[in-house]
N, C-alpha and C. Protein backbone atom coordinates (compact mmCIF):
# COMPACT_ATOMS: atom_id res chain seq x y z
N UNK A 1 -94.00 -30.43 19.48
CA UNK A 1 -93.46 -31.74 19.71
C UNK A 1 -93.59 -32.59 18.44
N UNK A 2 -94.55 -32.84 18.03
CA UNK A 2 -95.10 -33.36 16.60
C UNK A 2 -94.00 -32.55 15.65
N UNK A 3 -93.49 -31.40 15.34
CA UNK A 3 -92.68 -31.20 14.65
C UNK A 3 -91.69 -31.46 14.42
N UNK A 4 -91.27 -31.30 15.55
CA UNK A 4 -89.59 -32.18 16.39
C UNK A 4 -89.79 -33.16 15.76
N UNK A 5 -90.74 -34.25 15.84
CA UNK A 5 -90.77 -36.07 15.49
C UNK A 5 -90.66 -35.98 13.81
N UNK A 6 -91.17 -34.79 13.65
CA UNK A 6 -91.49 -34.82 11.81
C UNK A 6 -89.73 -34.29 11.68
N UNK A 7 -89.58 -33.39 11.94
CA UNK A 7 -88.06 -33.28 11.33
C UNK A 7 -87.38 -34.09 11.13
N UNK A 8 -87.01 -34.78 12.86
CA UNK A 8 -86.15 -36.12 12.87
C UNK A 8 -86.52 -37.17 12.04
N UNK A 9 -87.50 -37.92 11.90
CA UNK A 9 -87.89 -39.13 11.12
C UNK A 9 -87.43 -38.69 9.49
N UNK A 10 -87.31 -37.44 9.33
CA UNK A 10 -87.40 -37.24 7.55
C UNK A 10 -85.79 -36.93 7.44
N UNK A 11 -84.81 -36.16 8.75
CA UNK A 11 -83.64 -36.96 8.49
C UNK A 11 -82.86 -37.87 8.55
N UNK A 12 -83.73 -39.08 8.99
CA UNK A 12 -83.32 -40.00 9.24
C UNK A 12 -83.05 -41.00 8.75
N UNK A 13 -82.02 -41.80 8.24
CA UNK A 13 -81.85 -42.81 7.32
C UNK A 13 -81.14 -43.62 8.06
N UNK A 14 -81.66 -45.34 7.61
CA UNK A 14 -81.52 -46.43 7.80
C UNK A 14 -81.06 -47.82 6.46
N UNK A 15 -80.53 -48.40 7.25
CA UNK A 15 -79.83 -49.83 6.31
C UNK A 15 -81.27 -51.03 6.71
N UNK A 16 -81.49 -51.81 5.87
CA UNK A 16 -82.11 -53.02 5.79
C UNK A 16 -81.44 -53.84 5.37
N UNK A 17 -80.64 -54.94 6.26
CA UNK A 17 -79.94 -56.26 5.58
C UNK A 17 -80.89 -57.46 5.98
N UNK A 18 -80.79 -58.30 4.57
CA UNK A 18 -81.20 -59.56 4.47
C UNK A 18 -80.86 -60.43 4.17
N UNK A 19 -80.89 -61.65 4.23
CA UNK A 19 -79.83 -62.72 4.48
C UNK A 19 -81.09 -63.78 3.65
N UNK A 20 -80.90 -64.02 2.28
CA UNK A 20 -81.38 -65.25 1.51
C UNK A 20 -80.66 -66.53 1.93
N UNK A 21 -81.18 -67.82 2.23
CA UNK A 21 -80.45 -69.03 1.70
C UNK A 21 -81.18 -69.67 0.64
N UNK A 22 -80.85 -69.42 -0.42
CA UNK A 22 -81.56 -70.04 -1.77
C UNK A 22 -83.00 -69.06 -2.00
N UNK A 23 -83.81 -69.20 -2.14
CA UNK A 23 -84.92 -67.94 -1.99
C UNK A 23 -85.74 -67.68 -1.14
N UNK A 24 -85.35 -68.56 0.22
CA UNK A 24 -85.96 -68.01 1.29
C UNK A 24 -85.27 -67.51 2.44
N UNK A 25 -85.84 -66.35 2.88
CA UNK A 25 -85.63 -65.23 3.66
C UNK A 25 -84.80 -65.93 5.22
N UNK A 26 -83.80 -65.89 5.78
CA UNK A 26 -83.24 -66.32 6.57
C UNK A 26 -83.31 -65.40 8.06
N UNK A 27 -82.84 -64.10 7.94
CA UNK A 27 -82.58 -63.10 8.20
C UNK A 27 -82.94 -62.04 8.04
N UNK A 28 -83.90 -60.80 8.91
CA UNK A 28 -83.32 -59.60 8.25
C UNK A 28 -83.24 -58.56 9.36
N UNK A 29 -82.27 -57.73 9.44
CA UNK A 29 -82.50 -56.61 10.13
C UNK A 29 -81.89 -54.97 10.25
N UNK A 30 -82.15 -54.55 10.87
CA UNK A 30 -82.29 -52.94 10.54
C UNK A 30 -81.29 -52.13 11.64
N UNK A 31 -80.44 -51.58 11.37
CA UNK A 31 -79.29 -51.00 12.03
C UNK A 31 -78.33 -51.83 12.16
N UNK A 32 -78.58 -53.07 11.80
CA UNK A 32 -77.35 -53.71 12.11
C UNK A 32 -77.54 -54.95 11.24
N UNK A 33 -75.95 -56.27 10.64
CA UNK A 33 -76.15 -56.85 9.63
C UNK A 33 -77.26 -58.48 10.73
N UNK A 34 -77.47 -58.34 9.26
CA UNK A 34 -78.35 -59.83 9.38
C UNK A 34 -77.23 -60.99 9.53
N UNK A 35 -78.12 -61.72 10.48
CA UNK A 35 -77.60 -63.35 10.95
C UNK A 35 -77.30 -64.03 9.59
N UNK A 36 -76.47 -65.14 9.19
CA UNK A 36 -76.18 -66.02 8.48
C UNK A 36 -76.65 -67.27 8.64
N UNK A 37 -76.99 -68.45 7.72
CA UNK A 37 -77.66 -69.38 7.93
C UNK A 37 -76.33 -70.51 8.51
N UNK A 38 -75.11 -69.85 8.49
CA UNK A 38 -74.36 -71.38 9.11
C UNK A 38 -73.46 -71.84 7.81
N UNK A 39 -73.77 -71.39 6.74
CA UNK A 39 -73.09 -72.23 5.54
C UNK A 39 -72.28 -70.90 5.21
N UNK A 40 -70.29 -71.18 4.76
CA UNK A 40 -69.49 -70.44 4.81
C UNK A 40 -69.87 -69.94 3.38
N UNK A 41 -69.77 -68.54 2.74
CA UNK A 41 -69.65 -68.37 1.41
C UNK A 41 -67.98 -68.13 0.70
N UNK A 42 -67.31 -69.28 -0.29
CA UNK A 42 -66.26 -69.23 -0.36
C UNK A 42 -66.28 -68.00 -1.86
N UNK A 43 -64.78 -67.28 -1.60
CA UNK A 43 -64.73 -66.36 -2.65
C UNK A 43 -64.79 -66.78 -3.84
N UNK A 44 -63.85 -68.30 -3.69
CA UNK A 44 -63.21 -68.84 -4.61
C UNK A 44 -64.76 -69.45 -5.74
N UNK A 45 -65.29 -70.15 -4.92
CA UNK A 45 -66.77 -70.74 -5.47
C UNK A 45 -67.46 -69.72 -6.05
N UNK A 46 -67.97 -69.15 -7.37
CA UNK A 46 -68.88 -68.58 -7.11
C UNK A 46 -70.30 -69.54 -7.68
N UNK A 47 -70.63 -70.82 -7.44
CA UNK A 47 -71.85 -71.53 -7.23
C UNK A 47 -72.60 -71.53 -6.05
N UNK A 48 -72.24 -70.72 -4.83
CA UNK A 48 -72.90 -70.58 -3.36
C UNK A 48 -74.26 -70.29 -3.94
N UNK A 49 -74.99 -70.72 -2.84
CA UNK A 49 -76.91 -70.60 -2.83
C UNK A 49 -77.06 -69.18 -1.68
N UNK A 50 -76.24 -68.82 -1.47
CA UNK A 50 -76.62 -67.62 -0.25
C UNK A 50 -76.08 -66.26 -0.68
N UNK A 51 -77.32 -65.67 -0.42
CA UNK A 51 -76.99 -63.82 -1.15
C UNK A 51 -77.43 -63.04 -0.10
N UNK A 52 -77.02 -62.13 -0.05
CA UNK A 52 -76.69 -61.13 0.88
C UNK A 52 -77.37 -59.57 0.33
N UNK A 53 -78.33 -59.00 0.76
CA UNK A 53 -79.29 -57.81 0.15
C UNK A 53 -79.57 -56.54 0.93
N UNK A 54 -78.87 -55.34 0.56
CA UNK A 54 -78.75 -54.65 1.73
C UNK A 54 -79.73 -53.38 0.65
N UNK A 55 -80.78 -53.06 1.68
CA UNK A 55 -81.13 -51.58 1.02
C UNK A 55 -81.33 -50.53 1.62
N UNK A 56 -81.01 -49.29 1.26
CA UNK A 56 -80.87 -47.93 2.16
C UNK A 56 -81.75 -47.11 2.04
N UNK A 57 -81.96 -46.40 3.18
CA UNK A 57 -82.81 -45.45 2.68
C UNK A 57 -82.40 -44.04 3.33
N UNK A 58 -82.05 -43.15 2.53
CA UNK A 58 -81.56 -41.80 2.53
C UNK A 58 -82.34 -40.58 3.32
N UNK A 59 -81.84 -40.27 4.23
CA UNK A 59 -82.70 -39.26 4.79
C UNK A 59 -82.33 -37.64 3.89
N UNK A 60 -83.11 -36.90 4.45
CA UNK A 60 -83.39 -35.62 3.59
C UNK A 60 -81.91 -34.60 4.63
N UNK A 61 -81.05 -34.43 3.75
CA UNK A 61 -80.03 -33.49 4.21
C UNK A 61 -80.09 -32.09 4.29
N UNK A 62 -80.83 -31.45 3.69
CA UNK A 62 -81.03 -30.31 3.48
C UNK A 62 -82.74 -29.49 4.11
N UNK A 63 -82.44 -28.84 5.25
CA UNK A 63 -84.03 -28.11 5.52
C UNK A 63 -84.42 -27.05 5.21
N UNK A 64 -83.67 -26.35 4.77
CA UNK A 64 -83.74 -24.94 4.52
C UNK A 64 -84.94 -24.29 3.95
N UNK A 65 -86.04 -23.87 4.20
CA UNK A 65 -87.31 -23.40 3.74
C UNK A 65 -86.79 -21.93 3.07
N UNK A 66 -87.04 -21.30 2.19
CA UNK A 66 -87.03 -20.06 1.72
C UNK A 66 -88.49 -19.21 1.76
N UNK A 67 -88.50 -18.23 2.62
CA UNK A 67 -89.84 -17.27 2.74
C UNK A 67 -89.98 -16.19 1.56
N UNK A 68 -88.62 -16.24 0.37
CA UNK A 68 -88.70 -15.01 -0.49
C UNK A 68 -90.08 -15.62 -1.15
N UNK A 69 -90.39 -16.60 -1.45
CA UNK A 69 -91.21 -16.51 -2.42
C UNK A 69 -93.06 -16.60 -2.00
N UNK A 70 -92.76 -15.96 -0.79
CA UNK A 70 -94.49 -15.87 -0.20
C UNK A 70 -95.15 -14.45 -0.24
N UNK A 71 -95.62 -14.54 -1.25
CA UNK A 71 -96.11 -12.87 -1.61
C UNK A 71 -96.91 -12.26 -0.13
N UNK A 72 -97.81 -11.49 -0.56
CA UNK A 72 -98.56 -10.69 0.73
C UNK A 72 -98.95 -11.18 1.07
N UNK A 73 -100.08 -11.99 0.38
CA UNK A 73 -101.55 -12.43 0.69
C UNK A 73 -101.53 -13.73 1.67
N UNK A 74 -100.15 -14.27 0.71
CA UNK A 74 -100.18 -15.81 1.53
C UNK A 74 -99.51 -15.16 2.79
N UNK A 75 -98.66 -14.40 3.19
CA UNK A 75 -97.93 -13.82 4.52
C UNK A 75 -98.98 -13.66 5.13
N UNK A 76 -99.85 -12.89 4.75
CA UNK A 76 -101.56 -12.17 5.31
C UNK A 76 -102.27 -13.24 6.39
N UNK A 77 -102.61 -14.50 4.99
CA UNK A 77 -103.22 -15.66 5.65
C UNK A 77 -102.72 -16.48 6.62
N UNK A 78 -101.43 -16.48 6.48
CA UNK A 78 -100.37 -17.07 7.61
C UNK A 78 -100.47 -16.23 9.44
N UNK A 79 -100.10 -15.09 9.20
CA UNK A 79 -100.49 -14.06 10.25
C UNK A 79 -101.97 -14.07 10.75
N UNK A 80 -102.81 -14.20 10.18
CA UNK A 80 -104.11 -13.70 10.58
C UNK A 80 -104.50 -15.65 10.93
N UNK A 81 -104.14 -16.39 10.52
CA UNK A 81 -104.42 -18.04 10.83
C UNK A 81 -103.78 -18.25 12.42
N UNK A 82 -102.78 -18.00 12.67
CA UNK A 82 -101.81 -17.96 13.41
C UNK A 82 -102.79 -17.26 14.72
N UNK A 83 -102.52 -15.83 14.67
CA UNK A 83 -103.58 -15.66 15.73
C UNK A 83 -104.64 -15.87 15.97
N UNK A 84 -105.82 -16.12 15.39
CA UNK A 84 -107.01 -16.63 15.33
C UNK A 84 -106.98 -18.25 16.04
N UNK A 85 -105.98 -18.86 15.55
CA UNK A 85 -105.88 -20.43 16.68
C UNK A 85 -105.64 -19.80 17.49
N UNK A 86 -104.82 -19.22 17.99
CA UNK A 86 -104.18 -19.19 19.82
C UNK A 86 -104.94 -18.16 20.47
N UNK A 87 -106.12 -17.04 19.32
CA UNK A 87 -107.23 -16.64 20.53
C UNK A 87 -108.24 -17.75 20.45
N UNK A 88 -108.15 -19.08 19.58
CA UNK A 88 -109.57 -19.81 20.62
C UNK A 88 -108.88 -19.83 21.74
N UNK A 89 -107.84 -20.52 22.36
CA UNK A 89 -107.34 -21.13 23.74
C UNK A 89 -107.39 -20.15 24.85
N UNK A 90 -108.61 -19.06 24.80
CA UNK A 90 -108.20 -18.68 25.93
C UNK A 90 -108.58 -18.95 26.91
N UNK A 91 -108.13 -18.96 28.34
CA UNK A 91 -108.26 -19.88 29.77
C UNK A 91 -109.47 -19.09 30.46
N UNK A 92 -110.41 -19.59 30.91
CA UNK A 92 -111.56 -19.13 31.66
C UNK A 92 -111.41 -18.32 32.49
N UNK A 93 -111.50 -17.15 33.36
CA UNK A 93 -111.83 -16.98 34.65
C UNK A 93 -111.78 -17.70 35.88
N UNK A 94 -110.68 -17.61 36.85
CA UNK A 94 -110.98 -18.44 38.03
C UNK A 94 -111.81 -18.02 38.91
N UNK A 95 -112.99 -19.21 39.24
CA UNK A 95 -114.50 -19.19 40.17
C UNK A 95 -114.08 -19.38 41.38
N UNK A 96 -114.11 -18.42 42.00
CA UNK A 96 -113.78 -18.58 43.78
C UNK A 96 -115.48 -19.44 44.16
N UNK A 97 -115.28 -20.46 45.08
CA UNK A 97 -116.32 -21.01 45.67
C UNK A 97 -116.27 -20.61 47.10
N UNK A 98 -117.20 -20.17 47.78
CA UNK A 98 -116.87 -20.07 49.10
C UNK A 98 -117.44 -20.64 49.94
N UNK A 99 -118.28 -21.93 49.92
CA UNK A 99 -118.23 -22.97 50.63
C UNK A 99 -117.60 -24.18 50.19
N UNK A 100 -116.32 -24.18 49.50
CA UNK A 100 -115.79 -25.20 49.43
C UNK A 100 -115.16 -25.91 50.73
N UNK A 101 -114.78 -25.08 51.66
CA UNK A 101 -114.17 -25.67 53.29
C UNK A 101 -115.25 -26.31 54.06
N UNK A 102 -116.43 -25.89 53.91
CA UNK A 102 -117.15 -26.05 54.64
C UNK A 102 -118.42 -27.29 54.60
N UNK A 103 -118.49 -28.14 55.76
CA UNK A 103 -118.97 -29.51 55.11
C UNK A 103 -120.86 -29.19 55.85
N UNK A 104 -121.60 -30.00 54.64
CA UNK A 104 -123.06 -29.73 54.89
C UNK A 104 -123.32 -30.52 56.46
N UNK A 105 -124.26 -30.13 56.70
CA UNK A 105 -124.83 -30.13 58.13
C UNK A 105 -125.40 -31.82 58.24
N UNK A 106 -125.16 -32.47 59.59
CA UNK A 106 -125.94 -33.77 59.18
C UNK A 106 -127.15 -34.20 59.43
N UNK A 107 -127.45 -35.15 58.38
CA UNK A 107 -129.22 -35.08 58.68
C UNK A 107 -129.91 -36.20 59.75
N UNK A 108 -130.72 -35.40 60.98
CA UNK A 108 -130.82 -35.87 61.51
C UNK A 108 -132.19 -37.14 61.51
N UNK A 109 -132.65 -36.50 60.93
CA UNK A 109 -134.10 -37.42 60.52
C UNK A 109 -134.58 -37.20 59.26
N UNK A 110 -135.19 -38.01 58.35
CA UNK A 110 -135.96 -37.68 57.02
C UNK A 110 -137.10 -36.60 57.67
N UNK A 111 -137.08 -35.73 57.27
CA UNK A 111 -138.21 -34.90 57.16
C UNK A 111 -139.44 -35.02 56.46
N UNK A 112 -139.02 -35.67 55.12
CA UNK A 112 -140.39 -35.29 54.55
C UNK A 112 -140.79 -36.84 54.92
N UNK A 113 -140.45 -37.90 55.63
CA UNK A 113 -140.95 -39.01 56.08
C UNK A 113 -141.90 -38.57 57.37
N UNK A 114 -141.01 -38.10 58.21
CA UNK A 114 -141.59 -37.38 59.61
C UNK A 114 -142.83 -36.67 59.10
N UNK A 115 -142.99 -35.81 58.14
CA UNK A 115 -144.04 -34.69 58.25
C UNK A 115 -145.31 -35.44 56.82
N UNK A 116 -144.96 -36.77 56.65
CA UNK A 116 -145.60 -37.95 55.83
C UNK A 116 -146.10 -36.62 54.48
N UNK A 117 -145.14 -36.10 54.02
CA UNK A 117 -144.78 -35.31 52.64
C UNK A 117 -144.23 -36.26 51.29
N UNK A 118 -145.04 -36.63 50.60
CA UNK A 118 -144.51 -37.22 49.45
C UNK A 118 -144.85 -36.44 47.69
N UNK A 119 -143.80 -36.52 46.87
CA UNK A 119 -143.92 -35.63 45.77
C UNK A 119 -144.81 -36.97 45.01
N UNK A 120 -145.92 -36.81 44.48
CA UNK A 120 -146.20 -37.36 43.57
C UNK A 120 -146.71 -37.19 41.93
């Protein structure tokens, strides 16, 4: 499961947009564009105070592992690691109980009160 999460997250790439009005941060968000502060930016102007900052980040396209270059030894240590974890896990023996159905007897009087028995 943990592997699954590691694959996906490392191909995964995302946009960060941010939305300046003058040098403070207005806006920002992730999969989708950032809010605007309300003030139009004209093409014609270029004196506008509001900038617009988008940065990406590239996920890994390519997984392809190559095994040519794992000589014996490391194959060896791989194989012999491999089984050695999955014989710790092995599952116990199931313990038959055979008074588990059966409920203790009830007590009718303290005994060791009755027979004035105390451990001291």
């Amino acid at each position: 499961m943990s592997m699954a999460l590691l694959v996906m997250l490392s191909t995964m790439s995302f946009t960060v947009d941010k939305h300046f009005c003058g040098s403070q941060l207005v806006d920002k968000a992730v999969f989708s564009k950032a809010k605007t502060c309300g003030m139009q930016m004209n093409a014609e102007t270029e004196d506008h105070c509001c900038t617009n900052e988008k940065i990406s980040v590239e996920g890994q396209d390519e997984l392809k592992i190559s095994f040519d270059s794992i000589d014996f030894h490391q194959q060896l240590f791989i194989t012999t690691f491999t089984f050695t974890y999955f014989e710790l896990f092995e599952t116990l023996p199931k313990q038959s109980i055979p008074f588990k159905d059966y409920s203790p007897p009830l007590i009718v009087s303290d005994i060791q009160l009755e027979d004035q028995v105390f451990l001291i």
